[in-house]
N, C-alpha and C. Protein backbone atom coordinates (compact mmCIF):
# COMPACT_ATOMS: atom_id res chain seq x y z
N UNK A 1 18.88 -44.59 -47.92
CA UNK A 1 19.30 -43.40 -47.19
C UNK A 1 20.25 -42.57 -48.04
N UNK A 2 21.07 -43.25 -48.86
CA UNK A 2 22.52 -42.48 -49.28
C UNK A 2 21.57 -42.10 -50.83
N UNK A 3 20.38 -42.76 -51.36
CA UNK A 3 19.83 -42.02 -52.42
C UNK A 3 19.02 -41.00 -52.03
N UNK A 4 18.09 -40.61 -50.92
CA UNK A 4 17.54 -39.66 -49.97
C UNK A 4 18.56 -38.58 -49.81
N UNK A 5 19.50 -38.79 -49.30
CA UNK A 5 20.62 -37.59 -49.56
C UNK A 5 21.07 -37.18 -50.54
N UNK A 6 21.12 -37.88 -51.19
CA UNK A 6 21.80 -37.55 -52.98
C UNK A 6 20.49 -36.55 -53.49
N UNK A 7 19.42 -37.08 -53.32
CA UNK A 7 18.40 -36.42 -53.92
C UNK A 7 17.88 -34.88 -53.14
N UNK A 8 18.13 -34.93 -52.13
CA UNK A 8 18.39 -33.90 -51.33
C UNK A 8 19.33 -33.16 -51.56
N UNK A 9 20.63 -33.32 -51.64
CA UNK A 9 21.58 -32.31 -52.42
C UNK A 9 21.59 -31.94 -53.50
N UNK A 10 20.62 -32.68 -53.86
CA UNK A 10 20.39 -32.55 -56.03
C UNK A 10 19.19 -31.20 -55.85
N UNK A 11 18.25 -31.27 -54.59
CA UNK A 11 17.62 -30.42 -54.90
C UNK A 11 17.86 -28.61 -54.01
N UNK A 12 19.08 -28.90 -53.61
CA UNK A 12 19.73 -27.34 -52.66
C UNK A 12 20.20 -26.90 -53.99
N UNK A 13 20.64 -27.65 -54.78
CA UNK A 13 21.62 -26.70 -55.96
C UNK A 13 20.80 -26.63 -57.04
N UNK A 14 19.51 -27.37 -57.59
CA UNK A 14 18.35 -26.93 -58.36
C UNK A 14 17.72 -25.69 -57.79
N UNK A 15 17.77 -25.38 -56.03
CA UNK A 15 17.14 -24.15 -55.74
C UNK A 15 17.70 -23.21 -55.95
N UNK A 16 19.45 -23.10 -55.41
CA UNK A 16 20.26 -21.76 -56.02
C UNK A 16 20.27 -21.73 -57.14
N UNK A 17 20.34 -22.85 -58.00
CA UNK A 17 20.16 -22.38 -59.56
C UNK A 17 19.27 -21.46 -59.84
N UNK A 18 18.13 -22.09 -59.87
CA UNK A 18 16.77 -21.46 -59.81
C UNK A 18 17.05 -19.77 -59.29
N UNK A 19 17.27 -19.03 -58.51
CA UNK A 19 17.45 -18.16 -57.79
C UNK A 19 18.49 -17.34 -58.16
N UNK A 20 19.70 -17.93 -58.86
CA UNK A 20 20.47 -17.48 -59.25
C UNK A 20 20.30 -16.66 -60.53
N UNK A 21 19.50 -17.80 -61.16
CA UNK A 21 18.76 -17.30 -62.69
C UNK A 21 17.95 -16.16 -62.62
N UNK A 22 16.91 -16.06 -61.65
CA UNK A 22 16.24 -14.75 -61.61
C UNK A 22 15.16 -15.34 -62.63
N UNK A 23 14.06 -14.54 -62.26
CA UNK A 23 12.53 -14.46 -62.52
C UNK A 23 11.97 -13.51 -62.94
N UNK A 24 12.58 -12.72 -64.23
CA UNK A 24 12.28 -11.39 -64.12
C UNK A 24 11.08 -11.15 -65.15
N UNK A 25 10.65 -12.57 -65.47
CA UNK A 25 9.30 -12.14 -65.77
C UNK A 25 8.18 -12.41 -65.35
N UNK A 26 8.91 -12.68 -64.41
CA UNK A 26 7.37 -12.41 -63.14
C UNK A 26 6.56 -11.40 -62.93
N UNK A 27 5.26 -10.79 -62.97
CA UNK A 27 4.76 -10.03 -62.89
C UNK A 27 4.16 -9.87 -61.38
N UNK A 28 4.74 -10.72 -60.63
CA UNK A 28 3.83 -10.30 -59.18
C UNK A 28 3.38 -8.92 -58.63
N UNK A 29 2.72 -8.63 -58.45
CA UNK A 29 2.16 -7.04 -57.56
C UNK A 29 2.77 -6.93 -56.22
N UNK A 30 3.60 -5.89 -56.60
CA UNK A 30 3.56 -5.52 -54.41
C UNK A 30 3.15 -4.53 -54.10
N UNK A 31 1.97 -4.29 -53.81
CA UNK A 31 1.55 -3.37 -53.65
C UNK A 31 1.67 -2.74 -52.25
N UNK A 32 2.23 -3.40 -51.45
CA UNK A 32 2.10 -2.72 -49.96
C UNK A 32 3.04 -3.00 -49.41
N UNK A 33 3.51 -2.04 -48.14
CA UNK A 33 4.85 -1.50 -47.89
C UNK A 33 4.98 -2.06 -46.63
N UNK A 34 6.37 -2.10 -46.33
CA UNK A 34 6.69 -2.52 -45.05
C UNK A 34 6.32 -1.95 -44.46
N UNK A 35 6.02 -2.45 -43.08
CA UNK A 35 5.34 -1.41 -42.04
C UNK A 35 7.00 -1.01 -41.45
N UNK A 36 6.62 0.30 -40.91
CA UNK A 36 7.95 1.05 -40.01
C UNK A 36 8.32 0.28 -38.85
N UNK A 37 7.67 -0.41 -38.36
CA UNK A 37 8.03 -0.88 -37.27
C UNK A 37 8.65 -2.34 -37.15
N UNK A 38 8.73 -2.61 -38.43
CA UNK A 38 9.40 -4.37 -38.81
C UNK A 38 11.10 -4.42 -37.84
N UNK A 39 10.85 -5.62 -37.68
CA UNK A 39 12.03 -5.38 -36.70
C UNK A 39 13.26 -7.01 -38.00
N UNK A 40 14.12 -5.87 -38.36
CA UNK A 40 15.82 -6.92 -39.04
C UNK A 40 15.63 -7.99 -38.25
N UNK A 41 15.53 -9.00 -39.25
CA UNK A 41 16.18 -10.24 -38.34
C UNK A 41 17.34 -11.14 -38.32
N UNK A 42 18.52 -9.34 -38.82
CA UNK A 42 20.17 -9.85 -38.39
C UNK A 42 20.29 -8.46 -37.85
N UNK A 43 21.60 -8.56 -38.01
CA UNK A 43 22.46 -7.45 -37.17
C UNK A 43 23.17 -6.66 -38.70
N UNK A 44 22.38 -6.85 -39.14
CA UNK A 44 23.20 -6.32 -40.69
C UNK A 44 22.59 -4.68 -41.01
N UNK A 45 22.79 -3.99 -40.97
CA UNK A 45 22.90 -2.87 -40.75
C UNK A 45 23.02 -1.79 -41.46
N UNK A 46 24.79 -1.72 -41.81
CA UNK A 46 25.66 -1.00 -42.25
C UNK A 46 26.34 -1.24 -43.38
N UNK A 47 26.93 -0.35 -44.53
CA UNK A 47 28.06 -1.35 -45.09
C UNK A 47 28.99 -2.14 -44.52
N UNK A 48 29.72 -1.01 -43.36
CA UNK A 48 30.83 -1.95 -42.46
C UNK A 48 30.21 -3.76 -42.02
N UNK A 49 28.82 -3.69 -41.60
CA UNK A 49 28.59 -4.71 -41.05
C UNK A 49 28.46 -5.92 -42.58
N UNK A 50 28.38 -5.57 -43.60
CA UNK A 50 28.53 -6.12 -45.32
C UNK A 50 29.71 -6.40 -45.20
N UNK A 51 30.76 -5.74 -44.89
CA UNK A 51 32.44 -5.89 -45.58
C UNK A 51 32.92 -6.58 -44.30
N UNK A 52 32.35 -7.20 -43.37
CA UNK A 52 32.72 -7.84 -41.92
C UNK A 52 32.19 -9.19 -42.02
N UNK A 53 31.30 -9.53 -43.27
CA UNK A 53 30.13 -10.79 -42.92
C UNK A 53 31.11 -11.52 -43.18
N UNK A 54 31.25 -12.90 -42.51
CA UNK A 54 31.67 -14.27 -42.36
C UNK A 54 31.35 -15.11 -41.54
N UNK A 55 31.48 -16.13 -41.86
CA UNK A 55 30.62 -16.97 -41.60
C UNK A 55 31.73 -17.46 -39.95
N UNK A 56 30.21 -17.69 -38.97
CA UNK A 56 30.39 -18.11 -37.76
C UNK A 56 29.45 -19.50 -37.29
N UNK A 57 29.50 -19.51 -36.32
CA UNK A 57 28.56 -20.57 -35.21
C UNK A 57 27.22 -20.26 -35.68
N UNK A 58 26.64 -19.26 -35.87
CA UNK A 58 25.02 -19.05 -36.12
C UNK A 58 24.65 -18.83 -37.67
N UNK A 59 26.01 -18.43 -38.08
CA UNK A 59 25.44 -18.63 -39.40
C UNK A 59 26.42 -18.91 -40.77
N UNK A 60 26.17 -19.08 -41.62
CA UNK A 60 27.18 -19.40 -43.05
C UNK A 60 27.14 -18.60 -44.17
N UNK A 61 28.03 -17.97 -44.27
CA UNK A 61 28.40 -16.73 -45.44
C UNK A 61 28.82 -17.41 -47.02
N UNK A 62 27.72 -17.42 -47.82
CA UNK A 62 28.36 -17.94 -49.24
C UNK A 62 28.33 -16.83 -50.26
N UNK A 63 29.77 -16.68 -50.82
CA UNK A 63 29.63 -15.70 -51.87
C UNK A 63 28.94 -16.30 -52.99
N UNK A 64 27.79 -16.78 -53.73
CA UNK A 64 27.97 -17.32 -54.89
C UNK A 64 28.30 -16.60 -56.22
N UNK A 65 29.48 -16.61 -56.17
CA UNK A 65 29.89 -16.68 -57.46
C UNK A 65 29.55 -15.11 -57.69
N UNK A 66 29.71 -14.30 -57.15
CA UNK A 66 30.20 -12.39 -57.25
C UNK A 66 28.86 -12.43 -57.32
N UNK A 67 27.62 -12.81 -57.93
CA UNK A 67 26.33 -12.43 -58.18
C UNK A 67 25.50 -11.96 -57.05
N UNK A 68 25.35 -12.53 -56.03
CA UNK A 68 25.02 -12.03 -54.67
C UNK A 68 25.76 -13.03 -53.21
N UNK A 69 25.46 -12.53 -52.02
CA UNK A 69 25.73 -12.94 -51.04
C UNK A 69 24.62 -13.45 -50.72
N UNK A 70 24.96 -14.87 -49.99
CA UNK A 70 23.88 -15.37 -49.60
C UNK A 70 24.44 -16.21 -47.92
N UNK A 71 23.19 -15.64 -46.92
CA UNK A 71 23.25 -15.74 -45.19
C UNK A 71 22.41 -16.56 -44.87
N UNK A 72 22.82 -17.91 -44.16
CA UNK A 72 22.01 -18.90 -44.01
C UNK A 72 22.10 -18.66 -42.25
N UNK A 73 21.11 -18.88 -41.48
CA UNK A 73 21.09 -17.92 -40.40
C UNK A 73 20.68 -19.28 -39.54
N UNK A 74 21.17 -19.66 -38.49
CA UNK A 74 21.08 -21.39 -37.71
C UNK A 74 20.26 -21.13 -36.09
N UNK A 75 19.44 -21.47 -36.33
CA UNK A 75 18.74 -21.95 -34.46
C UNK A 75 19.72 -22.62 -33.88
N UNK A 76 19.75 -22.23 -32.66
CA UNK A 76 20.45 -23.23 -31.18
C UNK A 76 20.36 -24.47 -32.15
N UNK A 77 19.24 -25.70 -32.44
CA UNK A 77 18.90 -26.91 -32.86
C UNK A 77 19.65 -26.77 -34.08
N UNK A 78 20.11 -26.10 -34.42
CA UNK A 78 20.88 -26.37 -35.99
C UNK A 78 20.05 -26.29 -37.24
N UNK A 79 18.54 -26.25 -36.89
CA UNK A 79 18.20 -25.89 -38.24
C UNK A 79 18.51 -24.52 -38.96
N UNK A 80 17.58 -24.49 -39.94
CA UNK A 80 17.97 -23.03 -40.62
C UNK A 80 16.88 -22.33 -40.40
N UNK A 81 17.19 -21.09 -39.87
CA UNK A 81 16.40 -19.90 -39.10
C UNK A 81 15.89 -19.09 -40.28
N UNK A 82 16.64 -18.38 -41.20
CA UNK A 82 16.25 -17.74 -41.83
C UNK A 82 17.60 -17.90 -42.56
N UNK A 83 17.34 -16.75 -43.65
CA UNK A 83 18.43 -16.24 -45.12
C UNK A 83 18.31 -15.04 -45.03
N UNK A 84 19.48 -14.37 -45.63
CA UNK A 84 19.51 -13.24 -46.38
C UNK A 84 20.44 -13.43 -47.74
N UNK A 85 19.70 -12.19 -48.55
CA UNK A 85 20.32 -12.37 -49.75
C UNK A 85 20.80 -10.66 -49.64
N UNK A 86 22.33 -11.09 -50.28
CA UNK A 86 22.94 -9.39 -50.22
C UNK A 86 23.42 -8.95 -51.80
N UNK A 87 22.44 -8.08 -52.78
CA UNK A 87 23.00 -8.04 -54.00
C UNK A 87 23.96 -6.51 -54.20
N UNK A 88 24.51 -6.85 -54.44
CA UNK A 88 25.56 -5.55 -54.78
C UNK A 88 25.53 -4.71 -55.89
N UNK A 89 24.97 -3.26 -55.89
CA UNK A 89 24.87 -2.48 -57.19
C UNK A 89 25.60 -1.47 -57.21
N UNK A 90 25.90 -0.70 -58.21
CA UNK A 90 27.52 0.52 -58.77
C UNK A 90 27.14 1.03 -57.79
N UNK A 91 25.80 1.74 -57.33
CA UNK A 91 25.49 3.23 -56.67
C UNK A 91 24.61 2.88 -55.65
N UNK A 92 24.35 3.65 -54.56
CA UNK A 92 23.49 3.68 -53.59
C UNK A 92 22.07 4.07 -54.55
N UNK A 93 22.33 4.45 -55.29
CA UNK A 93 20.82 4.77 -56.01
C UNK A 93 20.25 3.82 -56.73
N UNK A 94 20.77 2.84 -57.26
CA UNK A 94 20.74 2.31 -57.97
C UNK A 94 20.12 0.93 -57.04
N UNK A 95 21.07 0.76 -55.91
CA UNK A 95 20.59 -0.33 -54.93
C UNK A 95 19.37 0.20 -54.73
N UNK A 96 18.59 1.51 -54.45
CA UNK A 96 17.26 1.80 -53.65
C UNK A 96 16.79 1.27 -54.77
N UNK A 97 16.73 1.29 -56.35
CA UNK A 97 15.61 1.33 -57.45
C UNK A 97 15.42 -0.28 -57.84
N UNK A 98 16.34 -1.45 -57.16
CA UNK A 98 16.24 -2.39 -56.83
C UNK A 98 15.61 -3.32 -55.71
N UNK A 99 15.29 -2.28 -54.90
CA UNK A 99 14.74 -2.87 -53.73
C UNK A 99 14.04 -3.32 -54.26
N UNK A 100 12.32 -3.36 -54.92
CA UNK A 100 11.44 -3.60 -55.37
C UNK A 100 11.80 -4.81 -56.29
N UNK A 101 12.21 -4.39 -56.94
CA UNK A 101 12.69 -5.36 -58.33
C UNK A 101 12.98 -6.69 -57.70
N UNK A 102 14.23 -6.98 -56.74
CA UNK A 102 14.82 -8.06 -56.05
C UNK A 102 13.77 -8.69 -55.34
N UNK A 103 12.63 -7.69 -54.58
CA UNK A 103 11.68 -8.64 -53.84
C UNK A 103 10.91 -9.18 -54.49
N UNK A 104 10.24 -8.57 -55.32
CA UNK A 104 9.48 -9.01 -57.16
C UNK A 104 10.13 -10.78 -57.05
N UNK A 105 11.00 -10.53 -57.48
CA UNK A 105 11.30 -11.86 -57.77
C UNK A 105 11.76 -12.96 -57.07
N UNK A 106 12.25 -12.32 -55.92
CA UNK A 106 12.12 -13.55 -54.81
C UNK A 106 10.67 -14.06 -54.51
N UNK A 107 9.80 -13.36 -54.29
CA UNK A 107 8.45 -13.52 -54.06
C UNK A 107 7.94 -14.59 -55.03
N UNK A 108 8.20 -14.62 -56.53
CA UNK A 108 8.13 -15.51 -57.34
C UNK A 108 8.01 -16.91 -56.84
N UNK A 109 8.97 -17.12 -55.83
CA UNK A 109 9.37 -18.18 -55.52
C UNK A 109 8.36 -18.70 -54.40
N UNK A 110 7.18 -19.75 -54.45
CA UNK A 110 6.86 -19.79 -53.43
C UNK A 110 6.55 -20.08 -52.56
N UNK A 111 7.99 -20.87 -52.08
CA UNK A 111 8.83 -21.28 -50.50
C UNK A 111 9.35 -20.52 -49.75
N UNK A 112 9.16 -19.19 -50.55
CA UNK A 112 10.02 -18.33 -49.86
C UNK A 112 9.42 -16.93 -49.35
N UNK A 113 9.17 -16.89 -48.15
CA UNK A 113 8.46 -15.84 -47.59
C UNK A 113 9.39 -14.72 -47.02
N UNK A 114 9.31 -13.17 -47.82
CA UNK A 114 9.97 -12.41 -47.61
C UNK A 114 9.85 -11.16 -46.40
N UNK A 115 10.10 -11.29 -45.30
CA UNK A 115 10.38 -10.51 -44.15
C UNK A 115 10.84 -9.21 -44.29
N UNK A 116 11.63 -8.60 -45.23
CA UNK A 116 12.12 -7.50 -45.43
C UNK A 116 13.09 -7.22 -46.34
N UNK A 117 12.80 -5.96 -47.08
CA UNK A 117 13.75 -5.72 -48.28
C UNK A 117 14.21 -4.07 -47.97
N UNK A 118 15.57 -3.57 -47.97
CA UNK A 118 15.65 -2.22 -48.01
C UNK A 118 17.78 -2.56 -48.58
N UNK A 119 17.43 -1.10 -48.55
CA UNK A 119 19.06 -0.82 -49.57
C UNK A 119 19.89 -0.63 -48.36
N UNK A 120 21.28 -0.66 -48.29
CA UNK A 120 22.09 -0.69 -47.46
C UNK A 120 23.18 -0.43 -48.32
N UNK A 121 23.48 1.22 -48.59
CA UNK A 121 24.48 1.89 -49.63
C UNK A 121 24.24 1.00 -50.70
N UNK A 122 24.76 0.62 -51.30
CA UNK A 122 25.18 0.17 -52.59
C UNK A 122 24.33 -1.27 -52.98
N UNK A 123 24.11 -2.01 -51.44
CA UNK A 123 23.39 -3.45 -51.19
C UNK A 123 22.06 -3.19 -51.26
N UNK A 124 21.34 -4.11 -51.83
CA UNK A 124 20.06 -4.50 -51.49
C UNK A 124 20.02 -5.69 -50.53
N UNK A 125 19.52 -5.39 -49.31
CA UNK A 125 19.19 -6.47 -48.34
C UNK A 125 17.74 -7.37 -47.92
N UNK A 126 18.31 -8.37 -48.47
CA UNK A 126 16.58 -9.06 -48.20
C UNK A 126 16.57 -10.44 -47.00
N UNK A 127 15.87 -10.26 -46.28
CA UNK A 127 15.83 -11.24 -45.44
C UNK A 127 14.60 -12.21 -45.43
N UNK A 128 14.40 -13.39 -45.50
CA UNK A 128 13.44 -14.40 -46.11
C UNK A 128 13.81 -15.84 -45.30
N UNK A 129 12.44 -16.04 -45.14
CA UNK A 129 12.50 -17.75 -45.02
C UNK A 129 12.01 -18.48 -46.35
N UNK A 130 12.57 -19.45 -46.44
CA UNK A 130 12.51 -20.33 -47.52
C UNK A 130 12.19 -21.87 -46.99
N UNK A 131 10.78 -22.01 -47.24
CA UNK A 131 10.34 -23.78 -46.86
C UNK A 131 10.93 -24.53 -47.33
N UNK A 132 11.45 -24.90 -48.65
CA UNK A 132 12.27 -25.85 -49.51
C UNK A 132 13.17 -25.95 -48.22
N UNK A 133 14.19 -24.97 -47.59
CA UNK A 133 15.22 -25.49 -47.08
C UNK A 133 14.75 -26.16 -46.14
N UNK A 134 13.75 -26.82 -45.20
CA UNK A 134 13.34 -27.08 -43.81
C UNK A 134 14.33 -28.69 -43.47
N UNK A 135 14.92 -29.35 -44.53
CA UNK A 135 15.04 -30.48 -44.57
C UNK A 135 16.88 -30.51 -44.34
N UNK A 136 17.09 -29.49 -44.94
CA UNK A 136 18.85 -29.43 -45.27
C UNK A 136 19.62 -28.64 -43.76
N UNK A 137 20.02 -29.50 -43.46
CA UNK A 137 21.48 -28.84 -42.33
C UNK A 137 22.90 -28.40 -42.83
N UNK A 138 23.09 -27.75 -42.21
CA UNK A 138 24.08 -26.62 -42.24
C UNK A 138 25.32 -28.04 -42.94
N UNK A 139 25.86 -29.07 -42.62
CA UNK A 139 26.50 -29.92 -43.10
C UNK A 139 26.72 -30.23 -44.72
N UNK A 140 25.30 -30.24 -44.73
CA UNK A 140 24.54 -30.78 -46.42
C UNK A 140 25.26 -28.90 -47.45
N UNK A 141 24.90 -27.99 -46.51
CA UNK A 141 25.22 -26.94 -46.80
C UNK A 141 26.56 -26.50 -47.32
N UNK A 142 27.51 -27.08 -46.54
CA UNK A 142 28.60 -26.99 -45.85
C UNK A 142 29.67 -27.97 -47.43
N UNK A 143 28.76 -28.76 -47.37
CA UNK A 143 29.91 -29.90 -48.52
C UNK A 143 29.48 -29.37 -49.93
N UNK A 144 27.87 -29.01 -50.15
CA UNK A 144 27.56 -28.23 -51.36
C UNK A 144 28.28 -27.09 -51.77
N UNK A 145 28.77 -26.25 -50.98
CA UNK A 145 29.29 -24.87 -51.41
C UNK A 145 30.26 -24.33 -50.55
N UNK A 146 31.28 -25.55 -50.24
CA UNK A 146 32.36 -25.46 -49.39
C UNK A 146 33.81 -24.52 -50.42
N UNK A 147 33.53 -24.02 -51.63
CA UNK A 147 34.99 -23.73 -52.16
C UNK A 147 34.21 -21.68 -52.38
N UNK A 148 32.72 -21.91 -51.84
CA UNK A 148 32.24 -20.49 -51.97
C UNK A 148 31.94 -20.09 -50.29
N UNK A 149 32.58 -20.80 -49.37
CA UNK A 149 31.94 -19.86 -48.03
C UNK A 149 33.03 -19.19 -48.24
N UNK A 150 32.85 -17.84 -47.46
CA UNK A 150 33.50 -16.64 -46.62
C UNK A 150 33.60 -17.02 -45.18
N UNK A 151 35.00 -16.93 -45.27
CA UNK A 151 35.58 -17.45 -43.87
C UNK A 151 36.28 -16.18 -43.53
């Protein structure tokens, strides 16, 4: 059991690695656009609602390491509902010419099914489920990257 967990925490921080590193030579195609009618699946919004995120009861706010924000989003049952990833660029313009780019390479990844990508001033906001995580609770979460939550 205690090597099942070990190996399980060995593989949450092989995935942010992974993710952290970026895939930028991935060539995936996206050729097709969100439909207008996709409905956020946070309350994230605004910048204000960016410079307010911390982590609560439903979900866990990790800065990693200035590179991006990352939103682990919890069901009633405690599993993990969904993610968002929040990357931060100089300019609102600069965040829109990233939208693409950031989903490019999350898409790379593929456990990870991406729900929605758009700019939010300066942020690129992406919201995604990720299969790799189906196994890890908010706990396992919690002791891995306890000196990077936002409280």
């Amino acid at each position: 059991m205690k090597n099942t967990k070990s190996a399980l925490c060995i593989l949450v921080v092989l995935v942010v690695v992974f993710l952290t590193m970026g895939t930028s030579a991935c060539t995936t195609d996206v050729s097709g656009k969100e439909k207008e009618e996709s409905v956020y699946l946070n309350n994230i919004m605004t910048k204000e609602d960016i410079d307010n995120l911390v982590t609560n009861d439903d979900r866990l706010v990790i800065n990693y390491y200035d590179a991006y924000i990352w939103t682990v989003y919890f069901s009633d049952d405690g599993s993990i509902e969904h993610m968002v990833y929040l990357y931060n660029f100089e300019t609102p313009q600069k965040a829109e010419k990233m939208v693409k780019t950031r989903k490019q390479e999350l898409e790379c990844n593929k456990t990870m099914t991406i729900k929605n990508a758009r700019a939010i001033d300066t942020y690129v906001v992406v919201d995604l489920f990720d299969s790799s995580f189906t196994n890890v609770t908010r706990s396992m979460l919690e002791t891995n990257f306890s000196q990077l939550i936002v409280k």
